[in-house]
C-alpha atoms as a PDB file:
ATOM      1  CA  UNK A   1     175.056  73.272  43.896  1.00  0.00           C
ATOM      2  CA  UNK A   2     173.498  70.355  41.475  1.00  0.00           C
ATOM      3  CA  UNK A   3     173.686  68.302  44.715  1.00  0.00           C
ATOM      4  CA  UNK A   4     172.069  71.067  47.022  1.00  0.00           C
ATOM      5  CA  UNK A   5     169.021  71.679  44.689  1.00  0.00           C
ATOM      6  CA  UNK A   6     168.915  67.343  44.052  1.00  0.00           C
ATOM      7  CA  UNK A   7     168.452  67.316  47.501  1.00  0.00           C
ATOM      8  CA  UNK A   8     165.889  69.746  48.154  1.00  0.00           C
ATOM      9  CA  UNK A   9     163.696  68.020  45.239  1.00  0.00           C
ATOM     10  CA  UNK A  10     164.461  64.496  47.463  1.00  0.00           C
ATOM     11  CA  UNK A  11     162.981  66.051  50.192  1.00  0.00           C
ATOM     12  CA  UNK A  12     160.207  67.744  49.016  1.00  0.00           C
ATOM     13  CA  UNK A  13     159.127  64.679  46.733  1.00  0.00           C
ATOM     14  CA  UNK A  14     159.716  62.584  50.517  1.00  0.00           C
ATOM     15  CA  UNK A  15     157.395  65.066  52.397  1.00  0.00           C
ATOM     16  CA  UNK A  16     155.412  64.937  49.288  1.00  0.00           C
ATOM     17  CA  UNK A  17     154.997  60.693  49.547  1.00  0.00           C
ATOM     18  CA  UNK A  18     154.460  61.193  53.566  1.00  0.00           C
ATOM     19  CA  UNK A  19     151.953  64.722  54.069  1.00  0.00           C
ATOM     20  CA  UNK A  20     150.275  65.002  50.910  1.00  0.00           C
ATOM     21  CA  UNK A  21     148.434  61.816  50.837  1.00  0.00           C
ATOM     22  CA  UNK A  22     146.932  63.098  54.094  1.00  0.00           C
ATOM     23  CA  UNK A  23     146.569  66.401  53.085  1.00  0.00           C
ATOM     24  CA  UNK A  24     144.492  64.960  50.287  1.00  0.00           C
ATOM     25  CA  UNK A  25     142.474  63.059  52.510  1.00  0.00           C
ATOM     26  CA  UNK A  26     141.701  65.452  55.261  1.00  0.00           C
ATOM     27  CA  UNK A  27     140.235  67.546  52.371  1.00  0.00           C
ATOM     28  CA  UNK A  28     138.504  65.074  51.399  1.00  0.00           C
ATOM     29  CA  UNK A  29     136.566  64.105  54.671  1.00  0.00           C
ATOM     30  CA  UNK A  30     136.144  67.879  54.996  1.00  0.00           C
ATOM     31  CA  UNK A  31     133.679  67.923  51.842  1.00  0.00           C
ATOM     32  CA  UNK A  32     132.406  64.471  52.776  1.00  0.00           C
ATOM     33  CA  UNK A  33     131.072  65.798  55.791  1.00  0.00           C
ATOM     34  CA  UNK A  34     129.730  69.215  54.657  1.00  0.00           C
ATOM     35  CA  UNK A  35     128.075  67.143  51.876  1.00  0.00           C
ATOM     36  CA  UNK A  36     126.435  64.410  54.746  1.00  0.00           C
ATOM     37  CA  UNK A  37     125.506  66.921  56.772  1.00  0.00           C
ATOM     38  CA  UNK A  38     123.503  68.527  53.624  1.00  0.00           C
ATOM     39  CA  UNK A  39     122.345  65.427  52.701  1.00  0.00           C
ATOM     40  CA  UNK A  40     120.931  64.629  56.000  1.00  0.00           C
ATOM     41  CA  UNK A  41     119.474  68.604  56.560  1.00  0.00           C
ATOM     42  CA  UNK A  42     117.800  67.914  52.453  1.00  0.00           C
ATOM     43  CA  UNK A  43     116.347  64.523  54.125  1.00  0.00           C
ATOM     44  CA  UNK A  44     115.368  66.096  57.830  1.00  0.00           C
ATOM     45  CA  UNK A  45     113.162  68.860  55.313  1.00  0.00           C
ATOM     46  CA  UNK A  46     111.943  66.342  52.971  1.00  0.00           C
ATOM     47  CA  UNK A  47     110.551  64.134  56.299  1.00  0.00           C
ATOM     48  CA  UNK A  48     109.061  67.595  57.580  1.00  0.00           C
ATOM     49  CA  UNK A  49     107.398  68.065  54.062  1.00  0.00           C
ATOM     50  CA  UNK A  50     103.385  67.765  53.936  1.00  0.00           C
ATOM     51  CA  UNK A  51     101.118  67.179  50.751  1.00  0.00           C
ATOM     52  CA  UNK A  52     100.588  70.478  50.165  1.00  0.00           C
ATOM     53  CA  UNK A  53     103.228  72.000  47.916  1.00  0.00           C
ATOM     54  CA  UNK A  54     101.434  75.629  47.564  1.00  0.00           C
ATOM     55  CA  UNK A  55     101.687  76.055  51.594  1.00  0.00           C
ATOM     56  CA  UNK A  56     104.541  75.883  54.147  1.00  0.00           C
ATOM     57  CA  UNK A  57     103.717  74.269  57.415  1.00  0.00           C
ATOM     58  CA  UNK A  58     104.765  75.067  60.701  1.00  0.00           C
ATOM     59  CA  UNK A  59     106.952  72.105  60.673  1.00  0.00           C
ATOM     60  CA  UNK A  60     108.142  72.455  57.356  1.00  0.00           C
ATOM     61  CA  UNK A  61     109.215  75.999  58.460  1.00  0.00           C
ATOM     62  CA  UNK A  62     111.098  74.834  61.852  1.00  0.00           C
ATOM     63  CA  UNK A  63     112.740  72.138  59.656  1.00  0.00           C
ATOM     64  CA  UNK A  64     113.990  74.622  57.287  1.00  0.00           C
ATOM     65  CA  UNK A  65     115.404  76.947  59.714  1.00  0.00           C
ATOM     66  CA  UNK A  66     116.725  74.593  62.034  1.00  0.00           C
ATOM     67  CA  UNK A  67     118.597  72.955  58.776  1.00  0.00           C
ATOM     68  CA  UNK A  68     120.115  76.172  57.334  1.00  0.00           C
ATOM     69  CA  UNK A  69     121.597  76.936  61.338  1.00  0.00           C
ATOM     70  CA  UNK A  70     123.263  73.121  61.184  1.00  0.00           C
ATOM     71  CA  UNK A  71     124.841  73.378  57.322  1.00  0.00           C
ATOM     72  CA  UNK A  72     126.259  76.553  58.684  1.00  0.00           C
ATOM     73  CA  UNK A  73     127.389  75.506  61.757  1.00  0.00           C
ATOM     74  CA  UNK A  74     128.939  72.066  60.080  1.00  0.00           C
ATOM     75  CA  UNK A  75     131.262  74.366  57.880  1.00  0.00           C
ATOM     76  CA  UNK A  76     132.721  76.171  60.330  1.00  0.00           C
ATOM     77  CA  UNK A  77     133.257  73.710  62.326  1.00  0.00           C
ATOM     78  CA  UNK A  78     135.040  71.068  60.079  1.00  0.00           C
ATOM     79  CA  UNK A  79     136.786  73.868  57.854  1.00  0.00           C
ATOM     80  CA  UNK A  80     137.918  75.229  61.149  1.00  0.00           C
ATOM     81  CA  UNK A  81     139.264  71.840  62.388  1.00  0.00           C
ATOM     82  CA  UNK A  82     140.529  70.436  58.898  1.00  0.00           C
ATOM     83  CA  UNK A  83     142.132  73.932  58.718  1.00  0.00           C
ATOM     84  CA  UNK A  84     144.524  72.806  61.843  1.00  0.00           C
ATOM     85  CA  UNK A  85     145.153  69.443  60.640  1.00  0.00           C
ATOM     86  CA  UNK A  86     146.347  70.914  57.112  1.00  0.00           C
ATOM     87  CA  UNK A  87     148.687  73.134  59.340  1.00  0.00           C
ATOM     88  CA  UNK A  88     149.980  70.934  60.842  1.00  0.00           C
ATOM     89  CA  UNK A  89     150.801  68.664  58.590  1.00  0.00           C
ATOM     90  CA  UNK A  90     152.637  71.631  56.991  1.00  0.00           C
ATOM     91  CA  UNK A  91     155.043  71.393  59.840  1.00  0.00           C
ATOM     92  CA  UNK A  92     153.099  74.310  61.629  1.00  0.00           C
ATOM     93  CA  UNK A  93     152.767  74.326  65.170  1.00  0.00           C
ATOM     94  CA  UNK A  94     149.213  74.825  66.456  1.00  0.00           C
ATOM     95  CA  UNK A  95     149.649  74.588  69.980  1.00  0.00           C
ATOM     96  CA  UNK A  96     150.933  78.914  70.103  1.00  0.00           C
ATOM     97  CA  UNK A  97     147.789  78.810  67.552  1.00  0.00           C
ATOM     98  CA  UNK A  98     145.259  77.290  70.110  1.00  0.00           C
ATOM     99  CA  UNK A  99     146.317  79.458  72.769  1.00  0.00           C
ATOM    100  CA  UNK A 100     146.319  82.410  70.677  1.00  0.00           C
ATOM    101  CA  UNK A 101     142.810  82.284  69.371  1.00  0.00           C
ATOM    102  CA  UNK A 102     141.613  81.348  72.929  1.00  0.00           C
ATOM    103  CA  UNK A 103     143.111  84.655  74.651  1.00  0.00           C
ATOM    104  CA  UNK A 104     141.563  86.435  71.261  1.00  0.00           C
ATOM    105  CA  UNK A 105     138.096  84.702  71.951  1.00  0.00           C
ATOM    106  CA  UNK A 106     139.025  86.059  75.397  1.00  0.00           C
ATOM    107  CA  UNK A 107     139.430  89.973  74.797  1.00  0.00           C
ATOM    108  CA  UNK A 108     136.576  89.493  72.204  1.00  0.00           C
ATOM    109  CA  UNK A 109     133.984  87.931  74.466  1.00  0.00           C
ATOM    110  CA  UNK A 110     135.012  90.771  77.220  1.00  0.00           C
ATOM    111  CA  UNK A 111     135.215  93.588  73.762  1.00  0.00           C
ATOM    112  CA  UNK A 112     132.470  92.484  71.940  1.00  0.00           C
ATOM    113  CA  UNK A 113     129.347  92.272  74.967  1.00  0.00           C
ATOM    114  CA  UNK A 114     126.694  92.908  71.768  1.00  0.00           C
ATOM    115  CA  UNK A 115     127.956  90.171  69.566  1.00  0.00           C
ATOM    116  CA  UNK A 116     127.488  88.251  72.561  1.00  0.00           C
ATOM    117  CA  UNK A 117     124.303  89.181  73.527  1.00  0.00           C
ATOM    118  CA  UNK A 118     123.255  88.964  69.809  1.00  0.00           C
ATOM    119  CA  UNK A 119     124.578  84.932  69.786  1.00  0.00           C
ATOM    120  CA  UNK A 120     123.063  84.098  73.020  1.00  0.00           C
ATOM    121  CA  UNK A 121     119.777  85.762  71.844  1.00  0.00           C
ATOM    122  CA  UNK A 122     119.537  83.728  68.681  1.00  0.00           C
ATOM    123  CA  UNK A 123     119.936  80.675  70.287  1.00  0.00           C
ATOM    124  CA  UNK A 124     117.014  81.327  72.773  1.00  0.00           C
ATOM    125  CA  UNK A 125     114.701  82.115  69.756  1.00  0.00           C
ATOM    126  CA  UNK A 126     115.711  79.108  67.955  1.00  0.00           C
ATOM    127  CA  UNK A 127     115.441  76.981  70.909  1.00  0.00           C
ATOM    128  CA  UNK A 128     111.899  78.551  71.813  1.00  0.00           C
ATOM    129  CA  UNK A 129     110.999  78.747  68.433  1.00  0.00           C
ATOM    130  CA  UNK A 130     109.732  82.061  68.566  1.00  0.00           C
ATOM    131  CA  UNK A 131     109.393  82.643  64.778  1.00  0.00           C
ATOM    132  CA  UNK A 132     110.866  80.313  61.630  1.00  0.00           C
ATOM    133  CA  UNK A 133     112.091  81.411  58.313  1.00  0.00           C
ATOM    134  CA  UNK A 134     108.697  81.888  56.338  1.00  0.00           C
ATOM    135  CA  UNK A 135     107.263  83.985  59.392  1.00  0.00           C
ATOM    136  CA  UNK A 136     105.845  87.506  59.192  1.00  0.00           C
ATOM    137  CA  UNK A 137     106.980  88.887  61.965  1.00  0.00           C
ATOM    138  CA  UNK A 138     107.183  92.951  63.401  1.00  0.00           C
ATOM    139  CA  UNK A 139     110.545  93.414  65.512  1.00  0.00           C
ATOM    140  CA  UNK A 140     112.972  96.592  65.998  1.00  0.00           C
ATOM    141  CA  UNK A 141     111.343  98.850  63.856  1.00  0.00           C
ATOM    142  CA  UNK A 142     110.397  96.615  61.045  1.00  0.00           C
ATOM    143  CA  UNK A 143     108.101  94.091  59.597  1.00  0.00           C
ATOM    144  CA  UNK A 144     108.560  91.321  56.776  1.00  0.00           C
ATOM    145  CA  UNK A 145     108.986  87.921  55.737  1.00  0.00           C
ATOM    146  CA  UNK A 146     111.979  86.144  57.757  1.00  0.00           C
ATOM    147  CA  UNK A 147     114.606  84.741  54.564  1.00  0.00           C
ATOM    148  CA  UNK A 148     117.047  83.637  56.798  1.00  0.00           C
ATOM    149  CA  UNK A 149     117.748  83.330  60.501  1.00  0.00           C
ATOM    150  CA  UNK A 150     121.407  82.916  61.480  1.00  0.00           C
ATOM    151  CA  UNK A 151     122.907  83.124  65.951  1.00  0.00           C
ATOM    152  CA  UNK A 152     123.578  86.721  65.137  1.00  0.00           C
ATOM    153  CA  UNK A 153     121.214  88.178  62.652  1.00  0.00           C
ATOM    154  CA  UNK A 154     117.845  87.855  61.542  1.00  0.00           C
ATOM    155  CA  UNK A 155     116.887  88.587  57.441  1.00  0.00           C
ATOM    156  CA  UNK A 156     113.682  90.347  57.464  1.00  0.00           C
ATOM    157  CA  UNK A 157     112.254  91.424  53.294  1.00  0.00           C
ATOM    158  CA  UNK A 158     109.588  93.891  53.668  1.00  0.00           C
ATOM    159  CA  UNK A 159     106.223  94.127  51.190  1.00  0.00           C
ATOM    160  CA  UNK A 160     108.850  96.692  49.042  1.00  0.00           C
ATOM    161  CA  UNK A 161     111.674  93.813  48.811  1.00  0.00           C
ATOM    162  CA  UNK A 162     113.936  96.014  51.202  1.00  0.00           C
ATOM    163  CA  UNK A 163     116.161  93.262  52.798  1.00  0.00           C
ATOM    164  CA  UNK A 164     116.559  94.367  56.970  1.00  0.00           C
ATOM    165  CA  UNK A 165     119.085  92.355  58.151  1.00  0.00           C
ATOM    166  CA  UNK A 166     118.829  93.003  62.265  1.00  0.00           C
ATOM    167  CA  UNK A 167     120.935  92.185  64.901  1.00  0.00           C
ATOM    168  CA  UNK A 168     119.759  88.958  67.406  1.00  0.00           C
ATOM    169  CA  UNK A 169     120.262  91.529  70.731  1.00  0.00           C
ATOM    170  CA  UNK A 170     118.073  94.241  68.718  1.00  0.00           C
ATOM    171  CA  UNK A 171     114.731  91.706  68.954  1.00  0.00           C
ATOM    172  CA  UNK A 172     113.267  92.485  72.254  1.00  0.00           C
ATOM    173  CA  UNK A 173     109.908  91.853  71.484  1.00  0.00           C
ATOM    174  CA  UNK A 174     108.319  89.962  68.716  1.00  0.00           C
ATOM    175  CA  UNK A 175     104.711  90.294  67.063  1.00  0.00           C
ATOM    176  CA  UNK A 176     104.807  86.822  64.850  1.00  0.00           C
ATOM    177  CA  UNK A 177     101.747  87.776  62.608  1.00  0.00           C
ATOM    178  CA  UNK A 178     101.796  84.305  60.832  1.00  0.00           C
ATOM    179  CA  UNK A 179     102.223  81.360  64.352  1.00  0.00           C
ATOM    180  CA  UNK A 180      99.918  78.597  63.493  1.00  0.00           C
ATOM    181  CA  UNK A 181      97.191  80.484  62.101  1.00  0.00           C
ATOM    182  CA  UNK A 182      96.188  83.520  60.957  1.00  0.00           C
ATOM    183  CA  UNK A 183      93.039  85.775  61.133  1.00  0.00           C
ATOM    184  CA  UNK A 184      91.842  88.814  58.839  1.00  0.00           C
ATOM    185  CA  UNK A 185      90.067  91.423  60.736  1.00  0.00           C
ATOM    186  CA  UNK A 186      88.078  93.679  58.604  1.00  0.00           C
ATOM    187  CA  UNK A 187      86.123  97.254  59.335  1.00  0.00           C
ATOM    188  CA  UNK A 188      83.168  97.571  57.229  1.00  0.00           C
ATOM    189  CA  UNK A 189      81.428 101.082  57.093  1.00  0.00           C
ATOM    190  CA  UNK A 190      77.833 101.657  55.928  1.00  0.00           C
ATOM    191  CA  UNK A 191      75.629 104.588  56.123  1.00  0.00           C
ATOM    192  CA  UNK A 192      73.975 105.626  58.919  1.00  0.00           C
ATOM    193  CA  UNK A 193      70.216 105.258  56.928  1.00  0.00           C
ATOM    194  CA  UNK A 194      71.017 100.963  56.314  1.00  0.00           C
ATOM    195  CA  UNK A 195      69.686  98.760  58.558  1.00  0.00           C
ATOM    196  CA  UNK A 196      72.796  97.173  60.411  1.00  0.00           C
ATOM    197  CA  UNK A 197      70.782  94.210  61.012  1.00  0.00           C
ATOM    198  CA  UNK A 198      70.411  93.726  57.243  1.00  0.00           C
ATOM    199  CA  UNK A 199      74.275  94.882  56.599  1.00  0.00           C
ATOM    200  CA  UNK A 200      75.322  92.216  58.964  1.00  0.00           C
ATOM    201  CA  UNK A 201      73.016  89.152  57.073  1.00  0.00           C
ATOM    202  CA  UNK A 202      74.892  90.362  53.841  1.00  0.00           C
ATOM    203  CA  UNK A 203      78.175  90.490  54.990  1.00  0.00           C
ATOM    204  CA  UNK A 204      77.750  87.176  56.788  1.00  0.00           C
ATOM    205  CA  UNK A 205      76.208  85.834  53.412  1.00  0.00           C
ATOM    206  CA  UNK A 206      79.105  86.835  51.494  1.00  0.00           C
ATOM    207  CA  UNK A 207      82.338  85.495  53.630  1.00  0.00           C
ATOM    208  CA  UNK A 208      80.044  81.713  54.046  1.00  0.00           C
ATOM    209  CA  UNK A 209      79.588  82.243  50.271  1.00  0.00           C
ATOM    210  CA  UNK A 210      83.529  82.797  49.628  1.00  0.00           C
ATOM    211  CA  UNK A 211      84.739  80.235  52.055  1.00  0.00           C
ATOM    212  CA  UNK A 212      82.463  76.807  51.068  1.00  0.00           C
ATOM    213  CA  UNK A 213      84.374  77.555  47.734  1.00  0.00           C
ATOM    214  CA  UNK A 214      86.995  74.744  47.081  1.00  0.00           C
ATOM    215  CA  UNK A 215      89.616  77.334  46.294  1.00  0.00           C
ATOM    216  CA  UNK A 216      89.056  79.328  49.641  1.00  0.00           C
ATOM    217  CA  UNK A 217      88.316  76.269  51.528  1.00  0.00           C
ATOM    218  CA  UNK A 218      91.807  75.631  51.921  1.00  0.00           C
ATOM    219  CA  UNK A 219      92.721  78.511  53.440  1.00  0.00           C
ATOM    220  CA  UNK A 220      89.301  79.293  55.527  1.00  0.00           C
ATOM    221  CA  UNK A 221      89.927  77.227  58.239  1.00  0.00           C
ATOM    222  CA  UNK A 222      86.892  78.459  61.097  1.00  0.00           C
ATOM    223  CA  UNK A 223      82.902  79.688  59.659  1.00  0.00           C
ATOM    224  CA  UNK A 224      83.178  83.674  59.581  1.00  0.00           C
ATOM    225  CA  UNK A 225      82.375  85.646  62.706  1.00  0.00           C
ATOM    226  CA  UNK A 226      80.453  88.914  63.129  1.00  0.00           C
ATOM    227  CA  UNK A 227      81.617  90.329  65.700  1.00  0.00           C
ATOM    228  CA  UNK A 228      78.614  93.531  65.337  1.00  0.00           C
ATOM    229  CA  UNK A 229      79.014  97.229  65.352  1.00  0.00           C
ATOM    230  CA  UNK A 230      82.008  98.214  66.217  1.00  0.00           C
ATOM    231  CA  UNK A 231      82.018 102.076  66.454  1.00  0.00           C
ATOM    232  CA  UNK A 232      80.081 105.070  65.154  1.00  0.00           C
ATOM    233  CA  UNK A 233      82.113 107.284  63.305  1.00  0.00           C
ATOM    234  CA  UNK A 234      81.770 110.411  61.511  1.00  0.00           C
ATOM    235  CA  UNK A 235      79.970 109.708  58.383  1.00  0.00           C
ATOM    236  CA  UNK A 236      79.325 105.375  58.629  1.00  0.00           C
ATOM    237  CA  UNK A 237      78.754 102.459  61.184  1.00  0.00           C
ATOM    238  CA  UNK A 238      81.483 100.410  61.407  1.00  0.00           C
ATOM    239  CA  UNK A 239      80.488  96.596  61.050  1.00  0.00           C
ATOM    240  CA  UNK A 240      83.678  93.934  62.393  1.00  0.00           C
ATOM    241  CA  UNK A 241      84.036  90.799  60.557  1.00  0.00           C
ATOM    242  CA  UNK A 242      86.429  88.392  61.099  1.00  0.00           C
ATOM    243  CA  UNK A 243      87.607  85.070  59.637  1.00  0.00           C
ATOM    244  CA  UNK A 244      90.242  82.687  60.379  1.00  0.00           C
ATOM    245  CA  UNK A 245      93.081  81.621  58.084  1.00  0.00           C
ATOM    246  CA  UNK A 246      95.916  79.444  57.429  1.00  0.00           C
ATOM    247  CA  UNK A 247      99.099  81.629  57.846  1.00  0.00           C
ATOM    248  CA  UNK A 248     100.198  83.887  55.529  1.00  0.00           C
ATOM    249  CA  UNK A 249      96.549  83.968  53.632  1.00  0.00           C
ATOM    250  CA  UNK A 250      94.839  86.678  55.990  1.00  0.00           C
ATOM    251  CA  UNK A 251      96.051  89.431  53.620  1.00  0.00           C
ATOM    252  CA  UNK A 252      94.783  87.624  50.246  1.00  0.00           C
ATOM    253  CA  UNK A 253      91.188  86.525  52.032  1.00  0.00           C
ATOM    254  CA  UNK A 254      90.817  90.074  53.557  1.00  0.00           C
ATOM    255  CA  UNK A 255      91.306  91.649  49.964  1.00  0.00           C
ATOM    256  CA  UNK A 256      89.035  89.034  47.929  1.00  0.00           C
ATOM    257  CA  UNK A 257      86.016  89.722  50.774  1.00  0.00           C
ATOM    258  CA  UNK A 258      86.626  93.662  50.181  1.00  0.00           C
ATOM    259  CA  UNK A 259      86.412  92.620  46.158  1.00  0.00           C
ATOM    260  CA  UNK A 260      83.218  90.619  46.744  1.00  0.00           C
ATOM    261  CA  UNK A 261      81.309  92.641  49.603  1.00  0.00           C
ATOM    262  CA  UNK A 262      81.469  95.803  47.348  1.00  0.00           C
ATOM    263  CA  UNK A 263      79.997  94.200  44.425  1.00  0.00           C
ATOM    264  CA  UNK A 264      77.189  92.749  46.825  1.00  0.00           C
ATOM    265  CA  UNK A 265      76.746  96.029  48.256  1.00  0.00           C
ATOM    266  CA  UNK A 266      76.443  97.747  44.984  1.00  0.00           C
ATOM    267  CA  UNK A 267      73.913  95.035  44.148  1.00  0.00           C
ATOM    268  CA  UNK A 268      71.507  95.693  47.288  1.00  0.00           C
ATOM    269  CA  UNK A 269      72.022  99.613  46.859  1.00  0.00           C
ATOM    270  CA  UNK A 270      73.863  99.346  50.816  1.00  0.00           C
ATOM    271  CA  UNK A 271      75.682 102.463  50.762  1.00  0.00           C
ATOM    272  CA  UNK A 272      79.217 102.747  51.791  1.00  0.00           C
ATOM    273  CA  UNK A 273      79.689 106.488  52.845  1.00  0.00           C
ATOM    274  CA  UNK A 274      82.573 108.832  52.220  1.00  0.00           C
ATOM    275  CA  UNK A 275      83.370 111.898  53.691  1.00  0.00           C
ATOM    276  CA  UNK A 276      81.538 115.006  52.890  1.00  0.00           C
ATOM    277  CA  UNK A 277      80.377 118.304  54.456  1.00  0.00           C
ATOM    278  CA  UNK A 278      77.655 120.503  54.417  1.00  0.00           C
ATOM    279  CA  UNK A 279      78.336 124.494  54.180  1.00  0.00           C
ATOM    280  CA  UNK A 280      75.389 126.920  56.042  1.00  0.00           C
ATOM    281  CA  UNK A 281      75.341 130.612  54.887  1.00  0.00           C
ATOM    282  CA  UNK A 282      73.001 132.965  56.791  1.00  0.00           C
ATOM    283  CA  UNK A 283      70.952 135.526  54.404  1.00  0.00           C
ATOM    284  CA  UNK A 284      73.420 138.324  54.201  1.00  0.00           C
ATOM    285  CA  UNK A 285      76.199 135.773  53.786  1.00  0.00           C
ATOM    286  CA  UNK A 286      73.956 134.521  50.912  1.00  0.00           C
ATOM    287  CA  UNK A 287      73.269 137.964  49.382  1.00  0.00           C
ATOM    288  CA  UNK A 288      76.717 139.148  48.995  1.00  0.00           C
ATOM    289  CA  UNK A 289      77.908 136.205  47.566  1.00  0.00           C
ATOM    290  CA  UNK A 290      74.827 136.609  44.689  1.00  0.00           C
ATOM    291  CA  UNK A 291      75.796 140.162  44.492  1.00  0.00           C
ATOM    292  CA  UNK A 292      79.448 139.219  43.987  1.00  0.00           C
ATOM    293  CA  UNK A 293      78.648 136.545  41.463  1.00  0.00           C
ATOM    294  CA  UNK A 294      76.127 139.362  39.775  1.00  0.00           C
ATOM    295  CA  UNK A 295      79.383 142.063  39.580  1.00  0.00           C
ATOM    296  CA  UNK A 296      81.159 139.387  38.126  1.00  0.00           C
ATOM    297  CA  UNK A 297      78.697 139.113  35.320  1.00  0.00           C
END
């Protein structure tokens, strides 16, 4: 018995001198290379980086998204091959294993059509770079900031910080509010009694006024347009501006020229309207609602 269990300790301590210096080493190369390949996505985004820190540029935004689909892929891939190679150093025989996960690939590729469709989709958007994580985009029902962008999903977080996390083969159409640029399209509405020709100087004044600032500068990338009088609604004229941003600032330019143009129109007594109405009474309509008020008395 002393001889059986010296024996087994010989041979594990021999398999132990043989496979475990490999072992050792094929773990090793598989966090070498996870750590490479995130050393060389860190340096791809630090090339793609501009001198502005506040802003993300279109290519600092493809970088980034193109980066975060190679890490990922580079894990699977090397724990998926360093996986085998630890297996079979065990002794385990990965031939049955290759064959095996290809008939499973198989019956999942013919199973699973909509994980498909959702991988093939993803690649298509990242190759046509249809929208980059940093992008405000609208797609299947929802609208957001895109946190992450993987071959099967896309990570939308909404103005509320609700996370949507929506399937590739769900995005059949895309409205990317933030591609290049960005523009803020505003509806003013003055009283009918204003002179629109007046309105327009003022409003015109004010958006040249807010964008030769140096802090709005930055962002104001075109002089303000007019665009004129836009409809005639119930109680105002409606008076289009509209002035082109970088993207992503449309939202914060649109609600500093609302700020401003109130404050200016307060100053030159312009009069933005709000809904009201006007009741008629006839004379006996008149009279019996005295006489009621008189009873009342």
């Amino acid at each position: 018995m002393d001889n059986f269990g010296g024996n087994i300790l010989i041979a594990l301590r021999d398999w132990a001198l043989i496979h475990g210096p490999k072992i050792i080493v094929i773990i090793i190369g598989m966090w070498v290379t996870i750590k490479i390949a995130k050393f060389v996505g860190n340096r791809i985004k630090s090339f793609a980086q501009d001198d502005d820190p506040a802003r993300q540029s279109e290519r600092e935004k493809r970088a980034e998204t193109l980066v975060g689909i190679m890490n990922t892929a580079v894990k699977i891939v090397v724990v998926a091959f360093g996986g085998l190679m630890i297996l079979r150093e065990l002794g385990i025989d990965i031939a049955p294993l290759l064959a095996g996960a290809g008939i499973i690939g198989l019956a999942i590729g013919f199973g699973s059509q909509a994980l498909v469709k959702d991988v093939v989709t993803g690649f298509f958007i990242l190759m046509e770079n249809q929208f980059r994580v940093g992008d405000v985009i609208k797609t299947a029902g929802h609208a957001g900031i895109v946190e992450r962008i993987t071959l099967r999903t896309t990570v939308l977080r909404d103005l509320e910080g609700t996370v949507h996390i929506i399937p590739n083969g769900e995005v059949s159409s895309v409205s990317n509010l933030t591609y290049g640029w960005s523009r803020a399209v505003l509806d003013i509405g003055v009283a009918y009694k204003e002179n629109v020709d007046r309105v327009m100087e003022v409003m015109l004044e004010v958006a040249r006024a807010m964008a030769a600032e140096p802090a709005w500068a930055k962002i104001i990338t075109e002089e303000p347009t007019i665009l004129g009088v836009d409809s005639f609604d119930d109680s105002s004229v409606t008076i289009k501006i509209m002035i082109k941003t970088e993207p992503l600032s449309q939202w914060s330019v649109a609600r500093e020229y609302r700020r401003r143009i109130k404050n200016r129109f307060d100053a030159e007594r312009i009069e933005i309207p709000f809904p009201h109405r006007t009741l008629a009474f006839n004379q006996e309509s008149l009279e019996a609602l005295m006489g009621g008020r008189k009873k009342a008395v």
